[in-house]
N, C-alpha and C. Protein backbone atom coordinates (compact mmCIF):
# COMPACT_ATOMS: atom_id res chain seq x y z
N UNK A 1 -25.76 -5.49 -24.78
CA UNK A 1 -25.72 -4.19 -24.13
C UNK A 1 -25.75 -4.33 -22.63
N UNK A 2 -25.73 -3.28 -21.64
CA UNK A 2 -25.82 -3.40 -20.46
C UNK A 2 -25.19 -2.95 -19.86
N UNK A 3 -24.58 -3.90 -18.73
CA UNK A 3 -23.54 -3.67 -18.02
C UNK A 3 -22.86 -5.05 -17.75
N UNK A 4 -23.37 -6.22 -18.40
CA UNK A 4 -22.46 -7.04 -18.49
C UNK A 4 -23.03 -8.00 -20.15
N UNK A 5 -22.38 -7.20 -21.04
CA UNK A 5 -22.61 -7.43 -22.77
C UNK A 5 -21.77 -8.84 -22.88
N UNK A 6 -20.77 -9.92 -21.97
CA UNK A 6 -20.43 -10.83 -22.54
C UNK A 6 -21.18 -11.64 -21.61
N UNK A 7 -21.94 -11.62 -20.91
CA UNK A 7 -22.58 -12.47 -19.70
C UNK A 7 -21.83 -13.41 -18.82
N UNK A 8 -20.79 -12.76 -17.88
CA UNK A 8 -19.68 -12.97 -17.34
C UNK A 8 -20.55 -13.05 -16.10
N UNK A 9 -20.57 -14.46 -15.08
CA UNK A 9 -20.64 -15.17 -14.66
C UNK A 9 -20.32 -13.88 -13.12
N UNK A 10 -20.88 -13.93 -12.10
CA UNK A 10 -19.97 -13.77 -10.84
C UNK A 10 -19.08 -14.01 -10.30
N UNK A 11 -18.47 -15.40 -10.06
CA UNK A 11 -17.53 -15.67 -9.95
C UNK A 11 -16.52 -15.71 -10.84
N UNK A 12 -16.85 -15.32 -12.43
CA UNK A 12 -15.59 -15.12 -13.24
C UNK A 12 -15.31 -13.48 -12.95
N UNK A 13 -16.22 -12.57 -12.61
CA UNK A 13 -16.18 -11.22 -12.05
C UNK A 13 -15.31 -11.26 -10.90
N UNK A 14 -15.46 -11.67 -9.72
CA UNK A 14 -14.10 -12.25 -9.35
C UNK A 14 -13.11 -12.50 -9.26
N UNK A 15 -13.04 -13.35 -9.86
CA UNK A 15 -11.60 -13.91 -10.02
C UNK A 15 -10.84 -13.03 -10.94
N UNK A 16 -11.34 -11.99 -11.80
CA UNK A 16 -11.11 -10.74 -12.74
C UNK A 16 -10.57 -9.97 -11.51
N UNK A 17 -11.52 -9.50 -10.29
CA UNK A 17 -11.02 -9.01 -9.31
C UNK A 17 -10.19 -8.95 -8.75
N UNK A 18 -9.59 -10.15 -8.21
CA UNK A 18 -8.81 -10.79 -7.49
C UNK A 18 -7.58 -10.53 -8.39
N UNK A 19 -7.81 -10.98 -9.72
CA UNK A 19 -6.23 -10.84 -10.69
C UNK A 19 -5.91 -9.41 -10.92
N UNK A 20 -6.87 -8.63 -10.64
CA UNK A 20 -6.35 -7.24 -10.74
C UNK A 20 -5.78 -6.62 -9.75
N UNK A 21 -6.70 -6.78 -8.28
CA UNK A 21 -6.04 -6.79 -7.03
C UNK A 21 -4.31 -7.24 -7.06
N UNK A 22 -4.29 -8.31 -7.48
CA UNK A 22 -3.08 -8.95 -7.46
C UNK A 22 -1.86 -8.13 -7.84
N UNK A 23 -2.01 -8.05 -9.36
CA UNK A 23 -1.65 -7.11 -10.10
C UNK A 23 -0.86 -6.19 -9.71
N UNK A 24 -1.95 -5.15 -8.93
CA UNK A 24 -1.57 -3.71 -9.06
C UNK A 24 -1.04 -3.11 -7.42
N UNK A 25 -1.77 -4.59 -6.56
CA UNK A 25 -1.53 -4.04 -4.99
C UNK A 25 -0.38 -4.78 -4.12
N UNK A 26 0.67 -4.75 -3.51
CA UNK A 26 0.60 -5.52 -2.84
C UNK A 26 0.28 -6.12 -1.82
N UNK A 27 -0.36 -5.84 -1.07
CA UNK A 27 -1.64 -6.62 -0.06
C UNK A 27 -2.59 -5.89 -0.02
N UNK A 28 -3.50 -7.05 -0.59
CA UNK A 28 -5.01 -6.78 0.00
C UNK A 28 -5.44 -7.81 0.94
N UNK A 29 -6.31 -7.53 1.83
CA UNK A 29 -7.08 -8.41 2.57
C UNK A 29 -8.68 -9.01 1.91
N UNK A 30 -8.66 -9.76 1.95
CA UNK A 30 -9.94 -10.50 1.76
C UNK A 30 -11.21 -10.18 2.78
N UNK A 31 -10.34 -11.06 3.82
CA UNK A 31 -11.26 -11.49 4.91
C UNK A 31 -10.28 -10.90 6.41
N UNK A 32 -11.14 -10.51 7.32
CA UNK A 32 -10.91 -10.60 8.65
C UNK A 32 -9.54 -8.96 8.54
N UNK A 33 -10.01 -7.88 8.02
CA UNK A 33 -8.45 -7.06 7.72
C UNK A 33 -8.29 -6.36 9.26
N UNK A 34 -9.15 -6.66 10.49
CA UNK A 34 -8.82 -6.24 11.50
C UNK A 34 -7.95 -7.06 11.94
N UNK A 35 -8.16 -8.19 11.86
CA UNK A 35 -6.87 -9.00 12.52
C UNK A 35 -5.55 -8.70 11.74
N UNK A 36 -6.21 -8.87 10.62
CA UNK A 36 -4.59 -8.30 9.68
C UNK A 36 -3.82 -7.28 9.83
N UNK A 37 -4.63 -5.98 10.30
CA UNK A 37 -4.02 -4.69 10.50
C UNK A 37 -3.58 -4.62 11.92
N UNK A 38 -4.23 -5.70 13.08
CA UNK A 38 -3.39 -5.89 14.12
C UNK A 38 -2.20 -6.74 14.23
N UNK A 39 -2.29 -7.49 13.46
CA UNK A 39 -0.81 -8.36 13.24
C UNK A 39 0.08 -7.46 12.71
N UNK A 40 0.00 -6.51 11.51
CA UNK A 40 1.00 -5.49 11.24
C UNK A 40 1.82 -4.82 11.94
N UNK A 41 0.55 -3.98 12.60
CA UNK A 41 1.01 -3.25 13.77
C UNK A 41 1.67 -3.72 14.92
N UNK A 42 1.45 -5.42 15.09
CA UNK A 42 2.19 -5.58 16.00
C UNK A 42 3.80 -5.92 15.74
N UNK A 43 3.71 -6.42 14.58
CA UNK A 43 5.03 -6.59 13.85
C UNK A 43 5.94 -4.94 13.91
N UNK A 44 5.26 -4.18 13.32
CA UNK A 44 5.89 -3.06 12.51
C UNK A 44 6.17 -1.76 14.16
N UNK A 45 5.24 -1.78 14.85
CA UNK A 45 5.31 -1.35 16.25
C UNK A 45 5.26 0.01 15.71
N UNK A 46 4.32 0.23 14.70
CA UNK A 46 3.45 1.73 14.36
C UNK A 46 2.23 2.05 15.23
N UNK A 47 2.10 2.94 15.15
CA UNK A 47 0.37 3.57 16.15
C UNK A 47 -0.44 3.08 15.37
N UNK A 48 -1.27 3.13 16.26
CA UNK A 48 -2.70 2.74 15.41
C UNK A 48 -3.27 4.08 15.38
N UNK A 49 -3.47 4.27 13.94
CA UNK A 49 -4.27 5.82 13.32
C UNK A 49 -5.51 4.89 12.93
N UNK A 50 -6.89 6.01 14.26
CA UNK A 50 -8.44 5.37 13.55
C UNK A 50 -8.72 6.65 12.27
N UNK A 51 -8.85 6.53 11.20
CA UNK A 51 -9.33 7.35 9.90
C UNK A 51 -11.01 7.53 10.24
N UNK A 52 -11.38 8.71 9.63
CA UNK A 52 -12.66 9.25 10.03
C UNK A 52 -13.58 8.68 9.49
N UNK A 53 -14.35 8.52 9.62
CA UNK A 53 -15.33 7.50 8.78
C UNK A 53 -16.54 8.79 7.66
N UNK A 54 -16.28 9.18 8.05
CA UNK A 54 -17.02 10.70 6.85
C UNK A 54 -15.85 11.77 6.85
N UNK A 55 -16.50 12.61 5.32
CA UNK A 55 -15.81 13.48 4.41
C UNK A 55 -15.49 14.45 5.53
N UNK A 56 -14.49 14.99 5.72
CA UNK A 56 -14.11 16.20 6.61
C UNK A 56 -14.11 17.87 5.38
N UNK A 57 -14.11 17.63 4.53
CA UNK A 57 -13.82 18.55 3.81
C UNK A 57 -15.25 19.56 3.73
N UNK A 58 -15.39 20.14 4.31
CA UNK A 58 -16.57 20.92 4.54
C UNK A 58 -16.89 22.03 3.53
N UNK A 59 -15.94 22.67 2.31
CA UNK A 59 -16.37 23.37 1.43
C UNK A 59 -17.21 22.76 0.27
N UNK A 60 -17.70 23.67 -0.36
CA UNK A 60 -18.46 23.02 -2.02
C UNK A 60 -17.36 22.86 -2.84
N UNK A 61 -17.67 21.22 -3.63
CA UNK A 61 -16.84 21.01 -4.84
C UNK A 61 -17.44 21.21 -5.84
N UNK A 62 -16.26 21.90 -6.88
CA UNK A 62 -17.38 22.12 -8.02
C UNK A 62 -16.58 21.34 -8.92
N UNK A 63 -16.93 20.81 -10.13
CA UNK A 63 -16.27 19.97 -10.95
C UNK A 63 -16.93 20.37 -12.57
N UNK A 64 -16.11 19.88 -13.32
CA UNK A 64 -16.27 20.77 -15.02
C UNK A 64 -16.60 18.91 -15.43
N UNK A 65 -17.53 19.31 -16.82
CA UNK A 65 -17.92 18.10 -17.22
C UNK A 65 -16.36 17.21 -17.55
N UNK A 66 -15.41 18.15 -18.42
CA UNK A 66 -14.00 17.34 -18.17
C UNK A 66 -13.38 17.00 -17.53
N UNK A 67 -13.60 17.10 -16.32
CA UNK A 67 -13.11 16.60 -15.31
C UNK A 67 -13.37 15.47 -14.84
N UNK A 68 -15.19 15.01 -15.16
CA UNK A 68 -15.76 14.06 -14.25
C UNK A 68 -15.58 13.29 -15.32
């Protein structure tokens, strides 16, 4: 029972990660994604958009148990 019922290792959690990442994205960053997102940008010669770091959406959400 639990939250890990086959006793899967961390690093096999991981590497599960990583193969799903793989999978489904095509780039992810690991490590260092500021340098990465400045190499893009310097390639691609897009703006740099800073994203807000908190929820802007200022009304109440309401949500139905089917939903969640």
């Amino acid at each position: 029972g639990g939250r890990n019922p086959f006793n899967v290792t961390k690093e096999e959690k991981v590497a599960r990660a990583l193969e799903l990442l793989h999978r489904h994205f095509d780039v992810v960053t690991v490590a260092d994604h500021a340098a990465y997102m400045e190499t893009v940008l310097e390639w691609t010669g897009w703006p740099r958009v800073d994203m807000p770091k908190t929820n802007v959406y200022k009304k109440d959400l309401h949500f139905t148990k089917k939903e969640v």
